[in-house]
PDB file of N, CA and C in Angstrom:
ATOM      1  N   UNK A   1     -32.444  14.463  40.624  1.00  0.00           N
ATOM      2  CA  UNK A   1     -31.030  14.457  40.330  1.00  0.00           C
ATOM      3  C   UNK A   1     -30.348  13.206  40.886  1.00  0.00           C
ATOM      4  N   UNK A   2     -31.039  12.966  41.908  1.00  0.00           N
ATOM      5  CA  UNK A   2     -30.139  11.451  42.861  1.00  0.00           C
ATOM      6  C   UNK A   2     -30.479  10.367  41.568  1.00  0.00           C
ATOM      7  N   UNK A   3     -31.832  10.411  40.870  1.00  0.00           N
ATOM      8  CA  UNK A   3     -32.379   9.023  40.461  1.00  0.00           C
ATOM      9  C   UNK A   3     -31.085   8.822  39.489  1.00  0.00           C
ATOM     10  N   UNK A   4     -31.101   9.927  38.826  1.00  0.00           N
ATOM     11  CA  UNK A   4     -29.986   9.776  37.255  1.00  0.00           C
ATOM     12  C   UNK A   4     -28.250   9.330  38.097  1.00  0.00           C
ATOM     13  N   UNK A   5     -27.599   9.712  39.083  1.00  0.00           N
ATOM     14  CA  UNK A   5     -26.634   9.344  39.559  1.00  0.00           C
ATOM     15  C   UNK A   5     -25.920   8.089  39.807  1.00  0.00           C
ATOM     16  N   UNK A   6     -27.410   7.142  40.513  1.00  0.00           N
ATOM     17  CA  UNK A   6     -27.186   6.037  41.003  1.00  0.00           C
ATOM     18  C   UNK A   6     -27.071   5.036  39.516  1.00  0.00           C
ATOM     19  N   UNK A   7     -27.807   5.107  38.576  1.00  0.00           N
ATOM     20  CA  UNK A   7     -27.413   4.393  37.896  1.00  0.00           C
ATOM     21  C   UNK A   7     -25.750   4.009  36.762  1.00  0.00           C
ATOM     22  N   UNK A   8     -25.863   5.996  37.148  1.00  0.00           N
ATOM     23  CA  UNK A   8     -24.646   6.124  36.090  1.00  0.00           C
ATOM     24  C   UNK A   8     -23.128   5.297  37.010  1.00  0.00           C
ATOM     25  N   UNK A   9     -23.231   5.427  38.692  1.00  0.00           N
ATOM     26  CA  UNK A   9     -22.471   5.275  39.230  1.00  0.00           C
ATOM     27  C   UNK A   9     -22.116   3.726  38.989  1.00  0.00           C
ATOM     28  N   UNK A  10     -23.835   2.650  39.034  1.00  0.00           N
ATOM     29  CA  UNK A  10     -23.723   1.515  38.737  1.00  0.00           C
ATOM     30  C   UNK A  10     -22.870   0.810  37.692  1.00  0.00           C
ATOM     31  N   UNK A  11     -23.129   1.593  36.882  1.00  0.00           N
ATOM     32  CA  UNK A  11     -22.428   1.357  35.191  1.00  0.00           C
ATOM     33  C   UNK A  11     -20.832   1.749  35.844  1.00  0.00           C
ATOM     34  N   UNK A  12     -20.339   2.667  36.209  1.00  0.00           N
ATOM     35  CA  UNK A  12     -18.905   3.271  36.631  1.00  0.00           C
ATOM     36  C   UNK A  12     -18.137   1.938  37.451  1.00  0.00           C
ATOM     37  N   UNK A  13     -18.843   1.619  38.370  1.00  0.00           N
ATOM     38  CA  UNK A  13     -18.943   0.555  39.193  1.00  0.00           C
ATOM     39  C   UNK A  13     -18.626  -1.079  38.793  1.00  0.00           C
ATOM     40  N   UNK A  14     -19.354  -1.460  37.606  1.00  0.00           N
ATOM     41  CA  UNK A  14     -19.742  -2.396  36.875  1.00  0.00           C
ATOM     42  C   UNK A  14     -18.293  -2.435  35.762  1.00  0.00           C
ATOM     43  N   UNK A  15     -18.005  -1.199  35.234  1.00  0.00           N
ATOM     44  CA  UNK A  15     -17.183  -1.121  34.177  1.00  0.00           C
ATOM     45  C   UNK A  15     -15.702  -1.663  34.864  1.00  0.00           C
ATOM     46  N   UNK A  16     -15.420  -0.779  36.205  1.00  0.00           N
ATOM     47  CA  UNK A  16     -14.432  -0.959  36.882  1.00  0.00           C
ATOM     48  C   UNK A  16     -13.903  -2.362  37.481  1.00  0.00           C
ATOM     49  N   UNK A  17     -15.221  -3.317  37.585  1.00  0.00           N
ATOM     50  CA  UNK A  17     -14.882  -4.717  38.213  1.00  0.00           C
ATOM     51  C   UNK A  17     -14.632  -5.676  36.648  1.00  0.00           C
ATOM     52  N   UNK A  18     -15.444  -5.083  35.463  1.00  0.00           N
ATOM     53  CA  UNK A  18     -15.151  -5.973  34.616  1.00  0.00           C
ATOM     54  C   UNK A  18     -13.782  -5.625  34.104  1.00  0.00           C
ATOM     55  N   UNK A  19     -13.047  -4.718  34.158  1.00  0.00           N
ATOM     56  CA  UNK A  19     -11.596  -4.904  33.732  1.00  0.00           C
ATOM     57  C   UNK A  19     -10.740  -5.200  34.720  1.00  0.00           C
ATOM     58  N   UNK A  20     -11.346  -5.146  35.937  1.00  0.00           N
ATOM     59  CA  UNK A  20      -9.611  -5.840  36.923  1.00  0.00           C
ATOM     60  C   UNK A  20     -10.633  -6.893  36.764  1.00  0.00           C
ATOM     61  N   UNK A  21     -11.219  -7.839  36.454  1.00  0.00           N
ATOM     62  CA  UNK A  21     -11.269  -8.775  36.582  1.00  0.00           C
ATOM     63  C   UNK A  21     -10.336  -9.852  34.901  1.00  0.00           C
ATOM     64  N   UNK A  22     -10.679  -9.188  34.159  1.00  0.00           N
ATOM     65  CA  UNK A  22     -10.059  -9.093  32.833  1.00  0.00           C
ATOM     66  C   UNK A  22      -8.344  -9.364  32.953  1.00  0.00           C
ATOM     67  N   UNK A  23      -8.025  -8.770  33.532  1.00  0.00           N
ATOM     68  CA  UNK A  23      -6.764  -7.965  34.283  1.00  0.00           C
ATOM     69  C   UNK A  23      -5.994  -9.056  34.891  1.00  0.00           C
ATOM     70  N   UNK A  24      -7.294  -9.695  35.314  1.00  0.00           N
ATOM     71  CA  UNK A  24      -6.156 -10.631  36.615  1.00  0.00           C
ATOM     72  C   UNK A  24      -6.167 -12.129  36.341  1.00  0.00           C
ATOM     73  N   UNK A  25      -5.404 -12.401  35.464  1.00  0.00           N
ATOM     74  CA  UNK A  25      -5.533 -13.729  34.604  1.00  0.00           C
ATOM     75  C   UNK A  25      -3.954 -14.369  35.384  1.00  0.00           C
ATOM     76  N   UNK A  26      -3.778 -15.598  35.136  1.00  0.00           N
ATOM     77  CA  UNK A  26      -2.967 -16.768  35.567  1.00  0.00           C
ATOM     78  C   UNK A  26      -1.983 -16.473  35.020  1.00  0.00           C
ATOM     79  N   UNK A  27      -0.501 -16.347  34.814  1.00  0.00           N
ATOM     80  CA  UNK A  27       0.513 -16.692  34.167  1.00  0.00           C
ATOM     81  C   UNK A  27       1.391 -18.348  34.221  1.00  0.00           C
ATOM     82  N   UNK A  28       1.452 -18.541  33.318  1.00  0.00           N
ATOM     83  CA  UNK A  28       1.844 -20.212  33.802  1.00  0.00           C
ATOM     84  C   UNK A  28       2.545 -20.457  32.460  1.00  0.00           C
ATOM     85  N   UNK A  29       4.193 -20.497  33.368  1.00  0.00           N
ATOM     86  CA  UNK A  29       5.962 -20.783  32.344  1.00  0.00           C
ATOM     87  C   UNK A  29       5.800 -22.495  32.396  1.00  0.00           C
ATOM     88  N   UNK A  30       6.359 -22.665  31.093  1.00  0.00           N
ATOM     89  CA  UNK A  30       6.723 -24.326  31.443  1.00  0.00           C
ATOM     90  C   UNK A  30       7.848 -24.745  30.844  1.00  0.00           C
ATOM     91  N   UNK A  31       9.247 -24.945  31.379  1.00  0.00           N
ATOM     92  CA  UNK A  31      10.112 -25.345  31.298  1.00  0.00           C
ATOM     93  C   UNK A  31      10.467 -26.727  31.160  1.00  0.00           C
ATOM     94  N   UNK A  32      11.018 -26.880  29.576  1.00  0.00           N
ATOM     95  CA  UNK A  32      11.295 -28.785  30.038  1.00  0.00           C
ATOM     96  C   UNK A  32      12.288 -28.747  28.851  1.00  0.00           C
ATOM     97  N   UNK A  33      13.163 -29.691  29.084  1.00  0.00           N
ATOM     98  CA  UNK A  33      14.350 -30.219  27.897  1.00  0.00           C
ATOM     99  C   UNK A  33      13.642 -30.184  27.218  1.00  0.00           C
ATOM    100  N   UNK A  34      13.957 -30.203  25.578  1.00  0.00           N
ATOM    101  CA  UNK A  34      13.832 -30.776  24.644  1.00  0.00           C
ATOM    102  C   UNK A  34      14.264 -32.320  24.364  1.00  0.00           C
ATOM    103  N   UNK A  35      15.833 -32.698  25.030  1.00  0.00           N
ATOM    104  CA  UNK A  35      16.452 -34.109  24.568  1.00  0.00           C
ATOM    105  C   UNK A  35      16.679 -34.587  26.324  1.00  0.00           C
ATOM    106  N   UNK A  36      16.461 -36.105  26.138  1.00  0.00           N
ATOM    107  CA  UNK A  36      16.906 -36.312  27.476  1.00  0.00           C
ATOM    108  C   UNK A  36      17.326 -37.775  27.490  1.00  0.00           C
ATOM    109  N   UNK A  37      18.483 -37.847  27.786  1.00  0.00           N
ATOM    110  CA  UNK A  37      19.172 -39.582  27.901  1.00  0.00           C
ATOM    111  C   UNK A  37      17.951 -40.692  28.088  1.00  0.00           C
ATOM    112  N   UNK A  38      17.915 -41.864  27.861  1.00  0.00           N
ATOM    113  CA  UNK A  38      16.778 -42.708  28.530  1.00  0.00           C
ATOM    114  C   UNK A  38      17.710 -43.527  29.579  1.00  0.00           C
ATOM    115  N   UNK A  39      18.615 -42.880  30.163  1.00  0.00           N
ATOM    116  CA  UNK A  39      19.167 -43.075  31.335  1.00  0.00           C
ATOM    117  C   UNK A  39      18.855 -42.296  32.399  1.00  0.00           C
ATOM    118  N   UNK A  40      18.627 -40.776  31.873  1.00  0.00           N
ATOM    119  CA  UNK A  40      17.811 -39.872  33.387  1.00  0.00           C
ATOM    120  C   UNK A  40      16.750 -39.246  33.455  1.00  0.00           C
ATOM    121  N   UNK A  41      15.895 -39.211  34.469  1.00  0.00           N
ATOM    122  CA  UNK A  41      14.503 -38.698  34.185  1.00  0.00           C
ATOM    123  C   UNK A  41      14.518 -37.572  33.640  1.00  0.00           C
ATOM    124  N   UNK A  42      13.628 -37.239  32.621  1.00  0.00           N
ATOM    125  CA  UNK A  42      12.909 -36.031  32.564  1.00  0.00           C
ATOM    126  C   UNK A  42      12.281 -34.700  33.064  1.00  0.00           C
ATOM    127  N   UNK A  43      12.806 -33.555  33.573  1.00  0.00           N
ATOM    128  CA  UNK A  43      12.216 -32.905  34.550  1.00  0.00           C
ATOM    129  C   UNK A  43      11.584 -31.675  33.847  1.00  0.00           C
ATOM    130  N   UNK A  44      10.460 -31.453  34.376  1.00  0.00           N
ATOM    131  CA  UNK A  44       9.799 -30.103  33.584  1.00  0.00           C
ATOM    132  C   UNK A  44       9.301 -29.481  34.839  1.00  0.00           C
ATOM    133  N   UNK A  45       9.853 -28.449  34.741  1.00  0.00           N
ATOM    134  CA  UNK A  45       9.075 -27.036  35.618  1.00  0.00           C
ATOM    135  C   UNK A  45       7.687 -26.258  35.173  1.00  0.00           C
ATOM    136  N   UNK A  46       6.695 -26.093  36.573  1.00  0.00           N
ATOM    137  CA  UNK A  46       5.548 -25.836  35.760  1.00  0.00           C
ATOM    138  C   UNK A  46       5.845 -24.418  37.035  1.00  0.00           C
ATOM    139  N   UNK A  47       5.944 -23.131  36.478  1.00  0.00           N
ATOM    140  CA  UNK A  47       5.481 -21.827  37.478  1.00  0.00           C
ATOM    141  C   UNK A  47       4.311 -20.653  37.299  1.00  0.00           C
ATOM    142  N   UNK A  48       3.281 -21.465  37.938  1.00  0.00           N
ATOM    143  CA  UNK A  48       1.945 -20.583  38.121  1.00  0.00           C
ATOM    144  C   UNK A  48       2.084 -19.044  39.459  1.00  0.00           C
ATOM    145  N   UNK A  49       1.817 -17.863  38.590  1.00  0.00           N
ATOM    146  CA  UNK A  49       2.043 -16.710  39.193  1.00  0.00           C
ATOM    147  C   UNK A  49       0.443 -15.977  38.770  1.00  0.00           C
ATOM    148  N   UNK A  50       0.491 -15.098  39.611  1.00  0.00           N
ATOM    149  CA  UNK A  50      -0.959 -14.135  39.489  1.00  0.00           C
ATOM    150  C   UNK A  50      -0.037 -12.512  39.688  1.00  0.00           C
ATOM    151  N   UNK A  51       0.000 -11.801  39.053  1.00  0.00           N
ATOM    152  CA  UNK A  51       0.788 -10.449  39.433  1.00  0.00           C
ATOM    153  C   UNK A  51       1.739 -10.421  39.954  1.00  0.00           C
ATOM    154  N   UNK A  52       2.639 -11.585  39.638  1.00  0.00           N
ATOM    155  CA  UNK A  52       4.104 -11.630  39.845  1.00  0.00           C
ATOM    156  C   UNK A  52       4.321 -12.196  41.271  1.00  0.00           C
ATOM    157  N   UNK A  53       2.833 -13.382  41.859  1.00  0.00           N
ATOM    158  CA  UNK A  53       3.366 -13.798  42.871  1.00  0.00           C
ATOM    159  C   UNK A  53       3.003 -15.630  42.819  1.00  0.00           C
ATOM    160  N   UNK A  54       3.699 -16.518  43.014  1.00  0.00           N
ATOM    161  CA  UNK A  54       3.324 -17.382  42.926  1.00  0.00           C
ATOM    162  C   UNK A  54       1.988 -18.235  43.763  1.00  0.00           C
ATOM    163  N   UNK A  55       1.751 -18.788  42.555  1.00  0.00           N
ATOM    164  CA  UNK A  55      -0.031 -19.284  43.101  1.00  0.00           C
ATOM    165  C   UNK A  55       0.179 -21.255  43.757  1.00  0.00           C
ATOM    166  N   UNK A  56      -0.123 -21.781  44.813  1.00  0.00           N
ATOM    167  CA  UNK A  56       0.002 -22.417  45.487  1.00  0.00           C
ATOM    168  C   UNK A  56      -1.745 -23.474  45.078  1.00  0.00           C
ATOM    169  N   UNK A  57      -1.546 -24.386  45.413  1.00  0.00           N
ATOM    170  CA  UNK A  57      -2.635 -25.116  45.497  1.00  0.00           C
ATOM    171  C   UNK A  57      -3.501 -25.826  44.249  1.00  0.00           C
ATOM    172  N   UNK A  58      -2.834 -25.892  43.105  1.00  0.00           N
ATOM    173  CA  UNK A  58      -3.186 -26.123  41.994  1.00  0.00           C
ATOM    174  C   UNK A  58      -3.345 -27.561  41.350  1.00  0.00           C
ATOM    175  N   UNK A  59      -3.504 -28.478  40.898  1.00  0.00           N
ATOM    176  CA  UNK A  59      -3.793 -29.343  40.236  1.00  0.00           C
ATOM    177  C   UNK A  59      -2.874 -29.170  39.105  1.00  0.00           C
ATOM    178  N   UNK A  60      -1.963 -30.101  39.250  1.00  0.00           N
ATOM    179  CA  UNK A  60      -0.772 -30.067  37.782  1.00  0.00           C
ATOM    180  C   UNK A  60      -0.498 -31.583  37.821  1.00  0.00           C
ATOM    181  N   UNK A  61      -0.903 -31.711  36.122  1.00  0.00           N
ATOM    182  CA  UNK A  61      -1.114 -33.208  35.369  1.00  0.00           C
ATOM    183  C   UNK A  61      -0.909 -32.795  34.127  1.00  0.00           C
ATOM    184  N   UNK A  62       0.508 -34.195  33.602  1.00  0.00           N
ATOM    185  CA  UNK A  62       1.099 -34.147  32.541  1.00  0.00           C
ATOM    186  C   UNK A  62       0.703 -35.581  32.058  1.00  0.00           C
ATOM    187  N   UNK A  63       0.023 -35.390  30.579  1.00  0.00           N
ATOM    188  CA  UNK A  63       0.066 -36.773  30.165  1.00  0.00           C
ATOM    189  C   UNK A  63       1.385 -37.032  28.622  1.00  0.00           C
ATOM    190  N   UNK A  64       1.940 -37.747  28.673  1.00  0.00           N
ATOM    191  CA  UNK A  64       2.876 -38.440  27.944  1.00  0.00           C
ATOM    192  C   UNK A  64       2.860 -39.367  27.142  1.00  0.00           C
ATOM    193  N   UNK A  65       2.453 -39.186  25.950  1.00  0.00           N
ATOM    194  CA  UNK A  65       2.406 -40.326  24.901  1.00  0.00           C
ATOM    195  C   UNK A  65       3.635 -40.490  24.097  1.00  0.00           C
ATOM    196  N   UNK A  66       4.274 -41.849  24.151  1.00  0.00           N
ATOM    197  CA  UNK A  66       5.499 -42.485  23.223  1.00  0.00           C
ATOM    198  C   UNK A  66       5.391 -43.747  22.977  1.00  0.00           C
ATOM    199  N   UNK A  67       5.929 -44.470  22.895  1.00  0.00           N
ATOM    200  CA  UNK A  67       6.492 -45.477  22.113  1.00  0.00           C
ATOM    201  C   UNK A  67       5.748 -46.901  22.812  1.00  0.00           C
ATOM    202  N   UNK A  68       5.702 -46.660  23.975  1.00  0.00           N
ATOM    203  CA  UNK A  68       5.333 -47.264  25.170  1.00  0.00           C
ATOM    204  C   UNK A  68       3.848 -46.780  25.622  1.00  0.00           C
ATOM    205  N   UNK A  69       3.449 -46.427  24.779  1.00  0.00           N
ATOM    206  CA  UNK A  69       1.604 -45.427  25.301  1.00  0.00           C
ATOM    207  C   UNK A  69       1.837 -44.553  26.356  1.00  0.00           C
ATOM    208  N   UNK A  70       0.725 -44.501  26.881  1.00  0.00           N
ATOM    209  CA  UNK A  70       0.478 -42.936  27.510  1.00  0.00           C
ATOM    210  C   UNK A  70       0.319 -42.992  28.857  1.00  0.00           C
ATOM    211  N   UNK A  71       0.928 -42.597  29.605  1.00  0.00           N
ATOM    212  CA  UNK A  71       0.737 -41.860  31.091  1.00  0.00           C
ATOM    213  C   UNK A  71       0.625 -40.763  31.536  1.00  0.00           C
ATOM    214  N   UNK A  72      -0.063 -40.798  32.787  1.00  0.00           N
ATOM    215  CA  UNK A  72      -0.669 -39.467  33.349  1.00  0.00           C
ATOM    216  C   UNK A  72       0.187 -39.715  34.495  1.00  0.00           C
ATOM    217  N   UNK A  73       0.886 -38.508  34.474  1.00  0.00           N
ATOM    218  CA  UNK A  73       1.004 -38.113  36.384  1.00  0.00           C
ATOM    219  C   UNK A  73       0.934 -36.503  36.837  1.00  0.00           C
ATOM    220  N   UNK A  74       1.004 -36.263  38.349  1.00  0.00           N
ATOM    221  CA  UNK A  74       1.253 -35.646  38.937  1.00  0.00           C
ATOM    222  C   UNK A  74       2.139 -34.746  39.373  1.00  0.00           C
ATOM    223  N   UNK A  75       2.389 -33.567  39.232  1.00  0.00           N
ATOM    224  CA  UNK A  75       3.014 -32.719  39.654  1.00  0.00           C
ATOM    225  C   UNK A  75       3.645 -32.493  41.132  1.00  0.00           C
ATOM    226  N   UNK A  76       4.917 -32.611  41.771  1.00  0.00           N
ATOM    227  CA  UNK A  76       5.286 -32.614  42.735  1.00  0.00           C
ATOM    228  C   UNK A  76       5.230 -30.995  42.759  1.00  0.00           C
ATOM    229  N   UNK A  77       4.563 -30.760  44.062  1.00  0.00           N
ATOM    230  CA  UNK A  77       4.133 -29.325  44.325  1.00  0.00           C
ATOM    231  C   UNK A  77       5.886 -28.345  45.287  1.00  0.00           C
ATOM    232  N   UNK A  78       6.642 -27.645  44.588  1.00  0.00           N
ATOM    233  CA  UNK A  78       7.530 -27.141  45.568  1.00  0.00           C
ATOM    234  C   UNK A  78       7.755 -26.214  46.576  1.00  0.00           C
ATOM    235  N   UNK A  79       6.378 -25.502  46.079  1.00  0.00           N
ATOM    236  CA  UNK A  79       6.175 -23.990  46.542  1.00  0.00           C
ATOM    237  C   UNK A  79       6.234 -22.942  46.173  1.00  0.00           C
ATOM    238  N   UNK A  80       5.738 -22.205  46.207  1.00  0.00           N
ATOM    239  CA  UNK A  80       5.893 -20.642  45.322  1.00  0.00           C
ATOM    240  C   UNK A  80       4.958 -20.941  44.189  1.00  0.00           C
ATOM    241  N   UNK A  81       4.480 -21.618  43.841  1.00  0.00           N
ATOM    242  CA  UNK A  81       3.608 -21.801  42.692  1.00  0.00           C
ATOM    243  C   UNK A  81       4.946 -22.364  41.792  1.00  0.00           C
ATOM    244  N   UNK A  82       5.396 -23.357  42.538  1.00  0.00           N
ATOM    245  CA  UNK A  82       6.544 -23.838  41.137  1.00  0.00           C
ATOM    246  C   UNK A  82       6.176 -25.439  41.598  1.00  0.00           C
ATOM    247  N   UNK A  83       5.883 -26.140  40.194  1.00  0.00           N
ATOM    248  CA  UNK A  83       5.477 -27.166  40.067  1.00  0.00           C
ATOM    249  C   UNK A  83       6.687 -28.229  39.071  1.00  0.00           C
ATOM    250  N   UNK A  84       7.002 -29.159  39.733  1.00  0.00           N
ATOM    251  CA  UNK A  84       8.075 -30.114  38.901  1.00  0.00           C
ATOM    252  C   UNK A  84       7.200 -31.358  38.751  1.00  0.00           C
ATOM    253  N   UNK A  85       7.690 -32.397  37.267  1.00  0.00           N
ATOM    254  CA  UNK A  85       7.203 -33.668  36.675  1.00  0.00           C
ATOM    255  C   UNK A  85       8.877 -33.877  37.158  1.00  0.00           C
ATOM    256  N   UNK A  86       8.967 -35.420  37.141  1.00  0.00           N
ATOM    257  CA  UNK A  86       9.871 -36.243  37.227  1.00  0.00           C
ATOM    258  C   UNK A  86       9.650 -37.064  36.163  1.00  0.00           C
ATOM    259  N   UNK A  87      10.080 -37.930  35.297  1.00  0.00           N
ATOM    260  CA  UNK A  87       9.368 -38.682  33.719  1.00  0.00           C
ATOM    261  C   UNK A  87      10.685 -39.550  33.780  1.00  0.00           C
ATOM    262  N   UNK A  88      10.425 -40.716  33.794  1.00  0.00           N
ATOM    263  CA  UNK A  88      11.596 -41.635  33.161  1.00  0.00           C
ATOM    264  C   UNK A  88      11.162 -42.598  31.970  1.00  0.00           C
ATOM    265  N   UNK A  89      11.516 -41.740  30.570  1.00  0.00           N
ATOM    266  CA  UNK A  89      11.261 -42.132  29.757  1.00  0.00           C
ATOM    267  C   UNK A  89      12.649 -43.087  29.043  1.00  0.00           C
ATOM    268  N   UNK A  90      12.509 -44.508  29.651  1.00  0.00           N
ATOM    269  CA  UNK A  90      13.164 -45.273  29.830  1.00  0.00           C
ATOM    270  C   UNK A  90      13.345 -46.208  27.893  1.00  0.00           C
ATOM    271  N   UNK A  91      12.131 -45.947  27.198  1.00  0.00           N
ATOM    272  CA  UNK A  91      12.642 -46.702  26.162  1.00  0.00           C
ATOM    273  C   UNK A  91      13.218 -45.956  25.435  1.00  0.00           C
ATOM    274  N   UNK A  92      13.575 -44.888  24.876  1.00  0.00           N
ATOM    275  CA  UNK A  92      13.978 -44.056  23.830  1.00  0.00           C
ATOM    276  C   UNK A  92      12.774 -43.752  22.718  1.00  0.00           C
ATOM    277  N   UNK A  93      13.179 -42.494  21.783  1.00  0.00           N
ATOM    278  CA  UNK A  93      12.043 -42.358  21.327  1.00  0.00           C
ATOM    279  C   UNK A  93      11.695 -40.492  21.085  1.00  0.00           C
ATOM    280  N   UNK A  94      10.698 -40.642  20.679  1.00  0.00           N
ATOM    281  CA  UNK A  94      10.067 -39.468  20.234  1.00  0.00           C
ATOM    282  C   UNK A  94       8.750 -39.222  21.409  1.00  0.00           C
ATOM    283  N   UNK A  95       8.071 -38.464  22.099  1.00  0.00           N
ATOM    284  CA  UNK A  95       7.158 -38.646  23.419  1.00  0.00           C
ATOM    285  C   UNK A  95       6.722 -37.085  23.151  1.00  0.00           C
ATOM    286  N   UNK A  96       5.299 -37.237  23.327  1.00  0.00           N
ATOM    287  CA  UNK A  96       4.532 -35.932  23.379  1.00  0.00           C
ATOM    288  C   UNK A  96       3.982 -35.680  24.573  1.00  0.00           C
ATOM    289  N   UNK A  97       3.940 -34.517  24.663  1.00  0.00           N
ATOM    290  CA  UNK A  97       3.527 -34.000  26.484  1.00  0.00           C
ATOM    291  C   UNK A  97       2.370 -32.730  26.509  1.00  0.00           C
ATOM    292  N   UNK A  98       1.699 -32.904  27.356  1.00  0.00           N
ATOM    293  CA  UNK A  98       0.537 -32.314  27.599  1.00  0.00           C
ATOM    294  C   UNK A  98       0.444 -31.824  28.919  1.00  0.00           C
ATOM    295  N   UNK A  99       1.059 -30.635  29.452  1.00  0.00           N
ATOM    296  CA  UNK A  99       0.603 -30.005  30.743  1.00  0.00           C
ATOM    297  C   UNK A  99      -0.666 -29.127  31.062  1.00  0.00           C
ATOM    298  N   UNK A 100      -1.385 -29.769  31.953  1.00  0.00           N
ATOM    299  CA  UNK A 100      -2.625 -29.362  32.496  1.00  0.00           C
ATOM    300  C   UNK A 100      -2.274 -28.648  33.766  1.00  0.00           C
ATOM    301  N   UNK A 101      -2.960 -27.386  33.895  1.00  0.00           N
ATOM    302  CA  UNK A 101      -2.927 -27.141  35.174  1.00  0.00           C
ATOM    303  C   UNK A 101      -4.360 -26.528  35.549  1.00  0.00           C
ATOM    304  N   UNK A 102      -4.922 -27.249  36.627  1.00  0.00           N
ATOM    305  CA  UNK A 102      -6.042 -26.714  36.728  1.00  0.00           C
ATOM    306  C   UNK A 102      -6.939 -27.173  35.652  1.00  0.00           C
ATOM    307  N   UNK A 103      -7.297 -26.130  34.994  1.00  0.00           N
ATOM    308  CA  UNK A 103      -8.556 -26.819  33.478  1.00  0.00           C
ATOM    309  C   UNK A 103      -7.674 -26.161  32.519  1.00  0.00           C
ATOM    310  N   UNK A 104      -6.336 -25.820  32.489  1.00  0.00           N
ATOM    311  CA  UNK A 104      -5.748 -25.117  31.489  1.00  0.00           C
ATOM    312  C   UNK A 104      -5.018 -26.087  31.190  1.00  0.00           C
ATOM    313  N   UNK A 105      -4.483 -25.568  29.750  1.00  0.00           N
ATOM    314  CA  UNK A 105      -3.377 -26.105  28.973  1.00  0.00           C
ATOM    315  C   UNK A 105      -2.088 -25.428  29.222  1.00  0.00           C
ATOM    316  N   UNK A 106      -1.401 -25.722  30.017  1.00  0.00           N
ATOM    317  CA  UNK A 106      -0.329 -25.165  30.080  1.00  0.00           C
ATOM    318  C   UNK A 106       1.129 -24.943  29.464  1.00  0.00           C
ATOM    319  N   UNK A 107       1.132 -26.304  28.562  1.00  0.00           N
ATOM    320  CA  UNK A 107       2.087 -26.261  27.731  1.00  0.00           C
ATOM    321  C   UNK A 107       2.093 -27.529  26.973  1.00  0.00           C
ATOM    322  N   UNK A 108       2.455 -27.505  25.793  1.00  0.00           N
ATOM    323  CA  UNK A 108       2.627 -29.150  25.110  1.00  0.00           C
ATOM    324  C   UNK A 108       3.637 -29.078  24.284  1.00  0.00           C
ATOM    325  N   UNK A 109       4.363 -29.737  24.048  1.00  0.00           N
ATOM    326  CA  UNK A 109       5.574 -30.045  22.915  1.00  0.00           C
ATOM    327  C   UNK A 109       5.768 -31.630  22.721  1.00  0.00           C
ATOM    328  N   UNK A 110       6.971 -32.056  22.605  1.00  0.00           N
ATOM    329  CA  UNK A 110       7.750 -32.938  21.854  1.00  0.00           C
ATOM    330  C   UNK A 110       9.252 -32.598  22.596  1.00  0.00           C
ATOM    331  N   UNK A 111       9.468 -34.177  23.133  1.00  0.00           N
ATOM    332  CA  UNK A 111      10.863 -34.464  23.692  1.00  0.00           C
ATOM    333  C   UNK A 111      11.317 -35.777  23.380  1.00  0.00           C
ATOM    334  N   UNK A 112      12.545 -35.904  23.083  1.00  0.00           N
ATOM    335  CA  UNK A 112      13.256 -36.994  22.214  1.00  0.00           C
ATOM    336  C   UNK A 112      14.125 -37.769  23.492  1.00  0.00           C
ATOM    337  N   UNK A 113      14.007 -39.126  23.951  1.00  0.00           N
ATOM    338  CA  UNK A 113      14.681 -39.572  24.558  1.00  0.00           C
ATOM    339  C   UNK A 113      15.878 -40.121  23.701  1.00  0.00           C
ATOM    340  N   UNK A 114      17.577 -40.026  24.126  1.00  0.00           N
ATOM    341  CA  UNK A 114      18.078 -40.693  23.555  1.00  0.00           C
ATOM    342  C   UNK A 114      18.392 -42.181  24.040  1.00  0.00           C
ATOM    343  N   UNK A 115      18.132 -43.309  22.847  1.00  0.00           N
ATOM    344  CA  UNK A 115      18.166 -44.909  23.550  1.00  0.00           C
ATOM    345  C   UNK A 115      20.037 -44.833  23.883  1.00  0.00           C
ATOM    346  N   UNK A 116      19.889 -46.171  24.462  1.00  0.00           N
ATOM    347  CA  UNK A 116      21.294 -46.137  24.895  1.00  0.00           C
ATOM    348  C   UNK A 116      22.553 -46.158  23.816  1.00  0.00           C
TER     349      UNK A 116
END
């Protein structure tokens, strides 16, 4: 009777770690203008949470292609799992954006600088 138990328990066991593991995935908001003067930087909010608590320690990289080619930067880290870009997209223009966080895609769109 023990032999048949232990396995079924294994499987019970097994089933239970593969859905909280399922379960416990990244949430990651990304906030950014759509239009932005080419007089003031660009700011986009990146907020990485795990069950409604913010996740700390992450790797956040935005690359930016416009008019002027493409740059990569860095995410100024604020805390709480809230991540800000600073962007001074100084010529005007049409500029595509690519947020990475970690090995994820966190968000991409299209933001329009207006020239002077």
């Amino acid at each position: 009777m023990r032999l048949r138990t232990i396995p079924l328990l294994l499987v019970v066991v097994a089933a239970v770690a593969a859905v909280g593991a399922w379960s416990d995935h990244l949430k990651i908001e990304t906030t950014a203008p759509p239009v932005v003067a080419a007089t003031k930087p660009w700011d986009a909010i990146v907020k990485v949470t795990r069950r409604g608590r913010g996740i700390d320690g992450y790797n956040a990289v935005v690359t930016i292609t416009g008019p002027r080619g493409t740059q990569q930067l860095r995410a100024k880290e604020l805390g709480g799992g809230v991540y800000r870009f600073e962007v001074k997209l100084s010529g005007g223009g049409f500029y595509t954006y690519t947020v990475l966080v970690g090995d994820r895609i966190a968000g991409h769109g299209t933001v329009y600088s207006v020239p002077q």
